[in-house]
PDB file of N, CA and C in Angstrom:
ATOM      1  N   UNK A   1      56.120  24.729  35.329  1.00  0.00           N
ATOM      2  CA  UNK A   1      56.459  23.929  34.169  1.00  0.00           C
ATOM      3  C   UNK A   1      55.631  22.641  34.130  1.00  0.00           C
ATOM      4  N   UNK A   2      55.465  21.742  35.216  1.00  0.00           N
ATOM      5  CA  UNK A   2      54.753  20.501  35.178  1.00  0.00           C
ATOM      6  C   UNK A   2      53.123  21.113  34.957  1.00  0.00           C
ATOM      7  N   UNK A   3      52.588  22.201  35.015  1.00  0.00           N
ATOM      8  CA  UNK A   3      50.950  22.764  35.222  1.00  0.00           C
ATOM      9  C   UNK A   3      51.119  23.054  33.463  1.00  0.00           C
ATOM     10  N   UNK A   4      51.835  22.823  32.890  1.00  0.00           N
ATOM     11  CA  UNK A   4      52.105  23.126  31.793  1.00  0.00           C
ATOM     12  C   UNK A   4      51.921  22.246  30.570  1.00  0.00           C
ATOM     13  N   UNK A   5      52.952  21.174  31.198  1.00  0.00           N
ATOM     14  CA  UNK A   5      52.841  19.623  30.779  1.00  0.00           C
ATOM     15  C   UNK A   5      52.087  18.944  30.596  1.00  0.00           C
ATOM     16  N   UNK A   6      50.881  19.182  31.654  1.00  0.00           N
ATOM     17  CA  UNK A   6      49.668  18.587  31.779  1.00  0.00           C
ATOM     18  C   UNK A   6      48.712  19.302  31.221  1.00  0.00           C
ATOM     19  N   UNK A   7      48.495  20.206  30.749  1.00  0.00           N
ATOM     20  CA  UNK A   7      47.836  20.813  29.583  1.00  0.00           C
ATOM     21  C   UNK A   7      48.277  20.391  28.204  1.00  0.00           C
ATOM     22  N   UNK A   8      49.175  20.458  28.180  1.00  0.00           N
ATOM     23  CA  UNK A   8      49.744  19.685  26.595  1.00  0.00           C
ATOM     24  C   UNK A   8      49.048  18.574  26.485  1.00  0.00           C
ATOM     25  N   UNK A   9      49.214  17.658  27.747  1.00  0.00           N
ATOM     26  CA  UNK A   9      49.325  16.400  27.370  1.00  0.00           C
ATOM     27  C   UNK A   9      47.821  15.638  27.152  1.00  0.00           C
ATOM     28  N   UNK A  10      46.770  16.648  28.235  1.00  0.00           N
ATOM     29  CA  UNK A  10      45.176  16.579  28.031  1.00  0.00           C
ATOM     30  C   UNK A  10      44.790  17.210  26.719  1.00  0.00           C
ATOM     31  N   UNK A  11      45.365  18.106  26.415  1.00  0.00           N
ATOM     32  CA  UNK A  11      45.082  18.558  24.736  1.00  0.00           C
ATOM     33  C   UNK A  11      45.121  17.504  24.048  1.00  0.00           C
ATOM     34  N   UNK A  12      46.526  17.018  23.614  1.00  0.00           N
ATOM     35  CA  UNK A  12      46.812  15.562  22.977  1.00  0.00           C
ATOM     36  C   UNK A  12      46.063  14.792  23.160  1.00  0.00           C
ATOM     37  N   UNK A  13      45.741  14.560  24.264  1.00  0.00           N
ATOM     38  CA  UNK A  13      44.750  12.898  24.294  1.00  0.00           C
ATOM     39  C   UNK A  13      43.104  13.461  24.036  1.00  0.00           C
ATOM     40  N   UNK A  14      43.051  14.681  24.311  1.00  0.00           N
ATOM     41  CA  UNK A  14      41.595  14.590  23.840  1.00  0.00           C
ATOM     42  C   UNK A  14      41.633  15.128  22.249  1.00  0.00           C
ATOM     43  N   UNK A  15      43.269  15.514  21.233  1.00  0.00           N
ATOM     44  CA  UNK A  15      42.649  15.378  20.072  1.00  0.00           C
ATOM     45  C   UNK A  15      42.763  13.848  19.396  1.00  0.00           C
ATOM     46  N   UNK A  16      43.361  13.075  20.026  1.00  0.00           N
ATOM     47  CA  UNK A  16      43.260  11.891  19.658  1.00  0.00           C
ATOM     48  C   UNK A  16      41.924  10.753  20.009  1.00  0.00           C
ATOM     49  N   UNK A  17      40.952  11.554  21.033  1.00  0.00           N
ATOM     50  CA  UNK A  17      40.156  10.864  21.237  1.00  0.00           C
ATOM     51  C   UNK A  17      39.110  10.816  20.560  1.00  0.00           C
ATOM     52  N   UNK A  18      38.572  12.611  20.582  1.00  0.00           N
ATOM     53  CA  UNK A  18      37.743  13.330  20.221  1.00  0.00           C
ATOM     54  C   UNK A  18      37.056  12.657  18.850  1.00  0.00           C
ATOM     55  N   UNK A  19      37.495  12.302  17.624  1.00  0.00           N
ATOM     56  CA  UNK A  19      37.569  11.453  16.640  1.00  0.00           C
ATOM     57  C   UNK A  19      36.791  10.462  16.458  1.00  0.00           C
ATOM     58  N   UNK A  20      37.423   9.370  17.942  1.00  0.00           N
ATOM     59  CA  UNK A  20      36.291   8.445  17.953  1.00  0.00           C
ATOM     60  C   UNK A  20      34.963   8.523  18.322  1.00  0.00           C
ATOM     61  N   UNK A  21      35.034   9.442  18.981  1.00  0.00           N
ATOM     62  CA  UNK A  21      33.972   9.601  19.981  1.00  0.00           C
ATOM     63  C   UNK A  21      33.102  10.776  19.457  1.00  0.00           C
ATOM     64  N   UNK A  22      33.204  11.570  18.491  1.00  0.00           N
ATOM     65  CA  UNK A  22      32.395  12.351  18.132  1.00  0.00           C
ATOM     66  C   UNK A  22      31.199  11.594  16.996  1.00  0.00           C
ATOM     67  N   UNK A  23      30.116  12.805  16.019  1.00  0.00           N
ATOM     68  CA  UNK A  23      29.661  11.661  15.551  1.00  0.00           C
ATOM     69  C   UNK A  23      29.830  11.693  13.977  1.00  0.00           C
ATOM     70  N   UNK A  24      30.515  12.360  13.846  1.00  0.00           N
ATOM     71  CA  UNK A  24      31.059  12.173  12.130  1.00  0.00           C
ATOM     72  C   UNK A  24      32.511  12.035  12.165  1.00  0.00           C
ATOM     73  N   UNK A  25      33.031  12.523  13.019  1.00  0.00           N
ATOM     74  CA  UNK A  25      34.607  12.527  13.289  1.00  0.00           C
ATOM     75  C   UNK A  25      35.264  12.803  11.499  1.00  0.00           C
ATOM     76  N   UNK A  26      36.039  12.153  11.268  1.00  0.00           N
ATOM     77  CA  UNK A  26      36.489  12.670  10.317  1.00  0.00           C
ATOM     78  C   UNK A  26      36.545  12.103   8.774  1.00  0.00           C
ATOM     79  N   UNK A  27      35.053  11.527   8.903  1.00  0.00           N
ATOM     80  CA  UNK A  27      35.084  11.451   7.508  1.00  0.00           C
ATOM     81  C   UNK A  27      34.774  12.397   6.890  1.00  0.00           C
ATOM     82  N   UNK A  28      34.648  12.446   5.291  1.00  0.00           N
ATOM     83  CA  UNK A  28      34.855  13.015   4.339  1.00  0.00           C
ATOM     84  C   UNK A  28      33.331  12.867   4.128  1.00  0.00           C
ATOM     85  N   UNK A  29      33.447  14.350   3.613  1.00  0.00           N
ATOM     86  CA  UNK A  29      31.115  14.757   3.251  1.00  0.00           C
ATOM     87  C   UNK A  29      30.819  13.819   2.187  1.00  0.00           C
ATOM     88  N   UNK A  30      29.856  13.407   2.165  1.00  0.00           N
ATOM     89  CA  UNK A  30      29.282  12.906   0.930  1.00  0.00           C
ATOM     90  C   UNK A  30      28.767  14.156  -0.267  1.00  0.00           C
ATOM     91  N   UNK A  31      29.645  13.833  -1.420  1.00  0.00           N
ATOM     92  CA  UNK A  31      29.431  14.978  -2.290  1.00  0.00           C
ATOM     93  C   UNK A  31      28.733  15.035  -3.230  1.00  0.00           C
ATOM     94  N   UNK A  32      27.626  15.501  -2.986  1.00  0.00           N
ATOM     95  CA  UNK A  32      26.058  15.459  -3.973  1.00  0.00           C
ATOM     96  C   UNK A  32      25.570  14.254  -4.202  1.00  0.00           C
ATOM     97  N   UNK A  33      25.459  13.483  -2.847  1.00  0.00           N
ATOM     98  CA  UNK A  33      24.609  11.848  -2.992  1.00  0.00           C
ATOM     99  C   UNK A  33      23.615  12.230  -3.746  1.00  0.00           C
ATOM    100  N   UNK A  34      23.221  10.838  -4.146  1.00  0.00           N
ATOM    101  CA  UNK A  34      22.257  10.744  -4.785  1.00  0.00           C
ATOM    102  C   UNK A  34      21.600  11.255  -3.794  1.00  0.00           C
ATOM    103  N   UNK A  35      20.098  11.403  -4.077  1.00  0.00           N
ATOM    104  CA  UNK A  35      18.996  11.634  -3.982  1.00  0.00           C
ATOM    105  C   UNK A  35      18.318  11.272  -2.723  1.00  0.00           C
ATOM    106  N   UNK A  36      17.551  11.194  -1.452  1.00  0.00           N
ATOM    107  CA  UNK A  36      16.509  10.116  -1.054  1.00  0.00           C
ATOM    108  C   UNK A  36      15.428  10.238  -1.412  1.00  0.00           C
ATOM    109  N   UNK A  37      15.209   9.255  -2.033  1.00  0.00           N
ATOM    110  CA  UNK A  37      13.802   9.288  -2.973  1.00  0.00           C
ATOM    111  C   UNK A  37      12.434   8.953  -1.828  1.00  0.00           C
ATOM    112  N   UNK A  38      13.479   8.101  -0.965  1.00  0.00           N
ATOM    113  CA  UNK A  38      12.475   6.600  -0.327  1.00  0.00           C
ATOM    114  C   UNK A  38      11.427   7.464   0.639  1.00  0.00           C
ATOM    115  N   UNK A  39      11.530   9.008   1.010  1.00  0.00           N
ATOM    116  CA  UNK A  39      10.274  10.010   1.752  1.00  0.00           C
ATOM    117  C   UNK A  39       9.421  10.280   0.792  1.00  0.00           C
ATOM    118  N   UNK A  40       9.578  10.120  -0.645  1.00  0.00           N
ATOM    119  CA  UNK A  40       8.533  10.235  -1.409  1.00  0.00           C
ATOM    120  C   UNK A  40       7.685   9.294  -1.998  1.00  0.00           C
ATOM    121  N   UNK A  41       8.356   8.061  -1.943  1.00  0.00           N
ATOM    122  CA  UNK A  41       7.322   6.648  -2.039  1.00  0.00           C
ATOM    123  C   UNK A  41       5.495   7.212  -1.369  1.00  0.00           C
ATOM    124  N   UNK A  42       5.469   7.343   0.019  1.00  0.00           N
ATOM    125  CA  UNK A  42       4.421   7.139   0.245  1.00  0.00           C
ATOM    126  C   UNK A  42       3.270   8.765  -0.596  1.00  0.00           C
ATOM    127  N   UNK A  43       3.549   9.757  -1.110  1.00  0.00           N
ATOM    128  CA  UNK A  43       3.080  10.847  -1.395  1.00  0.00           C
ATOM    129  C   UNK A  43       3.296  11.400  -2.489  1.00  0.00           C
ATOM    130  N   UNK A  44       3.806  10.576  -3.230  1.00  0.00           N
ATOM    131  CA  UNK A  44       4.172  11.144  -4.909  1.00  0.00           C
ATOM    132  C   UNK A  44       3.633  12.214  -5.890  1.00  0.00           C
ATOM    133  N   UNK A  45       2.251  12.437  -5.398  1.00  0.00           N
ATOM    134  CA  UNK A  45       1.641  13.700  -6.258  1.00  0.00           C
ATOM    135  C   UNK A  45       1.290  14.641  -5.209  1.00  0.00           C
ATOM    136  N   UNK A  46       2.039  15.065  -4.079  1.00  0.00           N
ATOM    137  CA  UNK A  46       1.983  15.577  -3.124  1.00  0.00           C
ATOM    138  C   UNK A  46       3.481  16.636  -3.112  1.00  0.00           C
ATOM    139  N   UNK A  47       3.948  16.663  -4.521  1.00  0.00           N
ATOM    140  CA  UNK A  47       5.056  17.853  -4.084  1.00  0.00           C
ATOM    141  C   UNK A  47       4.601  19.675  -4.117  1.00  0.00           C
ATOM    142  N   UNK A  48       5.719  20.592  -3.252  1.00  0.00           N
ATOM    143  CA  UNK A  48       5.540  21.786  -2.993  1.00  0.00           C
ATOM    144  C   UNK A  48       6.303  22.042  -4.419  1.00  0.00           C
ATOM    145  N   UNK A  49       5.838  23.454  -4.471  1.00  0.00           N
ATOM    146  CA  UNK A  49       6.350  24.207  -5.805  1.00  0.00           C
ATOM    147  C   UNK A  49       7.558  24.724  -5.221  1.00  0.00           C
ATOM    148  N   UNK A  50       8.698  24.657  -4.392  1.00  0.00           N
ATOM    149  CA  UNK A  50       9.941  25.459  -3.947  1.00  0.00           C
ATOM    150  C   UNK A  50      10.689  24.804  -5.231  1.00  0.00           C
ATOM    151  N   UNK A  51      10.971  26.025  -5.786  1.00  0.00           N
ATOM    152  CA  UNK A  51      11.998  25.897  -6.902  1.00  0.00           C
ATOM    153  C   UNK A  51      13.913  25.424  -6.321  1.00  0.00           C
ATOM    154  N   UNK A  52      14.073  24.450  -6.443  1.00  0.00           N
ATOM    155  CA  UNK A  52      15.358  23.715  -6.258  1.00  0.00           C
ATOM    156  C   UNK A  52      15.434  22.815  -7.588  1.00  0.00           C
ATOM    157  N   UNK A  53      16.326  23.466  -8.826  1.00  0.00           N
ATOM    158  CA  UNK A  53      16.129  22.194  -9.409  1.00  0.00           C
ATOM    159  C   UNK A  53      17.003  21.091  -9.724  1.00  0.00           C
ATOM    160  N   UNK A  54      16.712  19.784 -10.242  1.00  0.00           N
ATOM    161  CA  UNK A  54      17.502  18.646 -10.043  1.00  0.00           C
ATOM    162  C   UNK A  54      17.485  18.446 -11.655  1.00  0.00           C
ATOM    163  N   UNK A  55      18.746  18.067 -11.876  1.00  0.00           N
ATOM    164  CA  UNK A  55      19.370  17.373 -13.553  1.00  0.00           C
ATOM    165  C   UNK A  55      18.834  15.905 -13.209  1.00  0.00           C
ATOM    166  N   UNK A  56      18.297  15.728 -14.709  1.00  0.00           N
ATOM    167  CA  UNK A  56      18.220  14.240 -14.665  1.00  0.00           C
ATOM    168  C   UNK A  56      19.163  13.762 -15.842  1.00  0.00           C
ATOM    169  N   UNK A  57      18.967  12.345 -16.000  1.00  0.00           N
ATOM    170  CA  UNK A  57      20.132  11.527 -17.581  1.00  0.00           C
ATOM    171  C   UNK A  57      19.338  11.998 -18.344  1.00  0.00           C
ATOM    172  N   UNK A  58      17.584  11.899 -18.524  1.00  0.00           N
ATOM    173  CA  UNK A  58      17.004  12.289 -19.721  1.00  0.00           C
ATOM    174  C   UNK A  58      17.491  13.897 -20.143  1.00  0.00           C
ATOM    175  N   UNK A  59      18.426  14.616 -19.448  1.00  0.00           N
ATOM    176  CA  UNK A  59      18.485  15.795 -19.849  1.00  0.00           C
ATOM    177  C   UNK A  59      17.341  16.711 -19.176  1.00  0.00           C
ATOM    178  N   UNK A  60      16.119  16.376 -18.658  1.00  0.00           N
ATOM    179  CA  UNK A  60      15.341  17.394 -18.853  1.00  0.00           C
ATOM    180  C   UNK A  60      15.550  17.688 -16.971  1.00  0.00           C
ATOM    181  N   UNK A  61      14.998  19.009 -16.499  1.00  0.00           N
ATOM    182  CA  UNK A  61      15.627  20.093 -15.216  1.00  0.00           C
ATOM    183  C   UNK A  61      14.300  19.510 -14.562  1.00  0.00           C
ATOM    184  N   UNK A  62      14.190  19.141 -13.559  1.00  0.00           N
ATOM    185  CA  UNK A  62      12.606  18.813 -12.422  1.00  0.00           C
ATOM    186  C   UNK A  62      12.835  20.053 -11.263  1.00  0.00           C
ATOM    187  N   UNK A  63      11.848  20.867 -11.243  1.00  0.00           N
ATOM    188  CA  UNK A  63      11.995  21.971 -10.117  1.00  0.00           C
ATOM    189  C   UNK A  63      11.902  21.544  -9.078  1.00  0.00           C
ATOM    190  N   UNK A  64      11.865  20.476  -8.374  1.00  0.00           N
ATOM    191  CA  UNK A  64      12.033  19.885  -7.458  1.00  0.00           C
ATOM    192  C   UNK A  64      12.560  18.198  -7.090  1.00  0.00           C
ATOM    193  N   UNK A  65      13.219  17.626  -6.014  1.00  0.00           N
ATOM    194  CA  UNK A  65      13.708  16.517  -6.098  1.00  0.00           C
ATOM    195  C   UNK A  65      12.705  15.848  -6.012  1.00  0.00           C
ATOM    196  N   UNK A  66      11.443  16.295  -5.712  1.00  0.00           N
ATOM    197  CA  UNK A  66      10.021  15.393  -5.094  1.00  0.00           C
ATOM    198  C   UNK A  66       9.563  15.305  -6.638  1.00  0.00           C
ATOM    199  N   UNK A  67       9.426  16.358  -7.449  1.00  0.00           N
ATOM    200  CA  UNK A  67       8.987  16.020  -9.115  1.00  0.00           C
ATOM    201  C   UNK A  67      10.011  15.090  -9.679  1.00  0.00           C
ATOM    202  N   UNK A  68      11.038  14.708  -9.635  1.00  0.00           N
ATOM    203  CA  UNK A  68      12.414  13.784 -10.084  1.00  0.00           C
ATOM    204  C   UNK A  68      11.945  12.649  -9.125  1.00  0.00           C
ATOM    205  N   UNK A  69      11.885  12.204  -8.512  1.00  0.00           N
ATOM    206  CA  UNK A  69      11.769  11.308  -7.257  1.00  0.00           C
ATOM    207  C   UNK A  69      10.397  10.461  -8.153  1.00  0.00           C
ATOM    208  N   UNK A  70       9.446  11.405  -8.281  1.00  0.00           N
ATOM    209  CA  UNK A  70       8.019  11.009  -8.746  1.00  0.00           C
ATOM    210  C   UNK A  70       8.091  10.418 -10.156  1.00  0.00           C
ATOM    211  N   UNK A  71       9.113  11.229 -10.928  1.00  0.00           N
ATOM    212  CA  UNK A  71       8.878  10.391 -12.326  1.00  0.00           C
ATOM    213  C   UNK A  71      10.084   9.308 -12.140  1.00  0.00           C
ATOM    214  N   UNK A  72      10.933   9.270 -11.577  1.00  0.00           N
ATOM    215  CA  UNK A  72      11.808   8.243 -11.006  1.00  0.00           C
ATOM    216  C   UNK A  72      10.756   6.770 -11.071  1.00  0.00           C
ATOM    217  N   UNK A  73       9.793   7.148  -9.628  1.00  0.00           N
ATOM    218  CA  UNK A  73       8.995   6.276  -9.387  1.00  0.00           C
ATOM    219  C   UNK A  73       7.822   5.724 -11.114  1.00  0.00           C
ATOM    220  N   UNK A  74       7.808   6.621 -11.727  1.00  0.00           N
ATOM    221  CA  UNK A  74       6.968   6.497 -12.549  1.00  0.00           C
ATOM    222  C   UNK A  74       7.144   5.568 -13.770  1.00  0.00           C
ATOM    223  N   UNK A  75       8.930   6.021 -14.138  1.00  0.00           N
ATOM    224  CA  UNK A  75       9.613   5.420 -15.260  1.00  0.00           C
ATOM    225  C   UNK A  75       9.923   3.974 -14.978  1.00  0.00           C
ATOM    226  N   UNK A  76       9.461   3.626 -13.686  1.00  0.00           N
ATOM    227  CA  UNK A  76      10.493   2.175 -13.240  1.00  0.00           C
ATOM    228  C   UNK A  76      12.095   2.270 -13.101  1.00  0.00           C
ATOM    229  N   UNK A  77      12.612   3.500 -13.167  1.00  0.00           N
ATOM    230  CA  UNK A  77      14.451   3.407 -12.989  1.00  0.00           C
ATOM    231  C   UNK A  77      14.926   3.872 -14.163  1.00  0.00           C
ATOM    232  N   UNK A  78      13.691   4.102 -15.131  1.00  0.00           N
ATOM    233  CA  UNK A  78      15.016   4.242 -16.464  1.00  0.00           C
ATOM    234  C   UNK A  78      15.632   5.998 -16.808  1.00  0.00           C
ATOM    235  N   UNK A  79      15.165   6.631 -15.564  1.00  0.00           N
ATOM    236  CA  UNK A  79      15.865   8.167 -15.786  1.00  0.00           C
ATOM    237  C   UNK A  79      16.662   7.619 -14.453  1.00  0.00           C
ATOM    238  N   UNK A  80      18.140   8.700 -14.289  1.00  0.00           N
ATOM    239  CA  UNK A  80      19.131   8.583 -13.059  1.00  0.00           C
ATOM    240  C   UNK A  80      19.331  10.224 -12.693  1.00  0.00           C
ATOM    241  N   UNK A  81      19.825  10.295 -11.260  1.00  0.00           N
ATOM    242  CA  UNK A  81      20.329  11.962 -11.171  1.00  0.00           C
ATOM    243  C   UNK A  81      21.465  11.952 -11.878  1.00  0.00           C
ATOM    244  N   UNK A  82      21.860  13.138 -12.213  1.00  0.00           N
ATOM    245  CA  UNK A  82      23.113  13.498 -12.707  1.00  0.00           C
ATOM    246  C   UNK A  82      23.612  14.504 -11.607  1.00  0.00           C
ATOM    247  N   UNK A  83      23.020  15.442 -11.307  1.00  0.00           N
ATOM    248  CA  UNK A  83      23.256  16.334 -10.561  1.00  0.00           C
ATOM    249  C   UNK A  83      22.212  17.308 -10.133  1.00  0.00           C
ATOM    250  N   UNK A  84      22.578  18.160  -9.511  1.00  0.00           N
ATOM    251  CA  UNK A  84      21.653  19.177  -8.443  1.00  0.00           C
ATOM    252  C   UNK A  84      21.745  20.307  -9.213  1.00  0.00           C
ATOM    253  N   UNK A  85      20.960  21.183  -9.607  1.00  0.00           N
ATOM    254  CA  UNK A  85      20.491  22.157 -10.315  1.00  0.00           C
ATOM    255  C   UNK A  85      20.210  22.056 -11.892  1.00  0.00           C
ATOM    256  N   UNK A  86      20.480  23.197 -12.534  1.00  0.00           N
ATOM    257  CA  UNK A  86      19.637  23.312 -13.796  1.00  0.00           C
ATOM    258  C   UNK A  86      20.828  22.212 -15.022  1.00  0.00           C
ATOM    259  N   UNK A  87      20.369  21.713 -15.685  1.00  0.00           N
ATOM    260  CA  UNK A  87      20.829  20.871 -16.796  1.00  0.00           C
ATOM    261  C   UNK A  87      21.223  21.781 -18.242  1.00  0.00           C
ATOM    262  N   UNK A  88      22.535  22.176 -18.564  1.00  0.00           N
ATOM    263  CA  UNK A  88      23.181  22.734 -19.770  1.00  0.00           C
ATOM    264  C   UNK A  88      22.501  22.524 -20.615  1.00  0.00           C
ATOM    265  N   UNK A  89      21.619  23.601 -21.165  1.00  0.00           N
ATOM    266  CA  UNK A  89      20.966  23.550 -22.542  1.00  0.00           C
ATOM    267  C   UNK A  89      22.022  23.274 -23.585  1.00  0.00           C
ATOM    268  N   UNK A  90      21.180  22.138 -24.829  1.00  0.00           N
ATOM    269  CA  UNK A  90      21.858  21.878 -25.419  1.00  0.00           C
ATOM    270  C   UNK A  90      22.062  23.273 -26.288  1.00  0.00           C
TER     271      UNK A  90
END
């Protein structure tokens, strides 16, 4: 019974520890962050053709976050993401 106890009780303290000490522990995912643009600063007309595409505010679909990123950089700020894939034809 006590070889018993002491399994419980190392369970318990390591799910109470585990938490701190891990390295995301238990927050909550970030759900469709924005963007990181800031790997494409230095290479802007340097994107691959892998079709992933990104919604912008202007409405229009960029087949890639590196083509969005680039006219990002281009417009000065005045397009934003909306979201990750293709944009609802009007």
């Amino acid at each position: 019974m006590s070889f018993f106890l002491i399994w419980i009780k190392a369970i318990f303290i390591i799910a109470l520890v585990f938490p701190h000490y891990s390295e995301t522990g238990f927050e909550p995912a970030e759900p469709h962050s924005f963007p990181k643009c800031a790997k494409y600063i230095s290479q802007p007309s340097t994107c691959q053709n892998n079709m992933d595409p990104v919604c912008a505010s202007n409405g229009k679909t960029y087949s890639t976050m590196c083509e969005f990123c680039s006219d990002l950089f281009r417009t000065g700020g005045a397009i934003a993401f909306r979201h990750y894939g293709e944009c609802p034809s009007a």
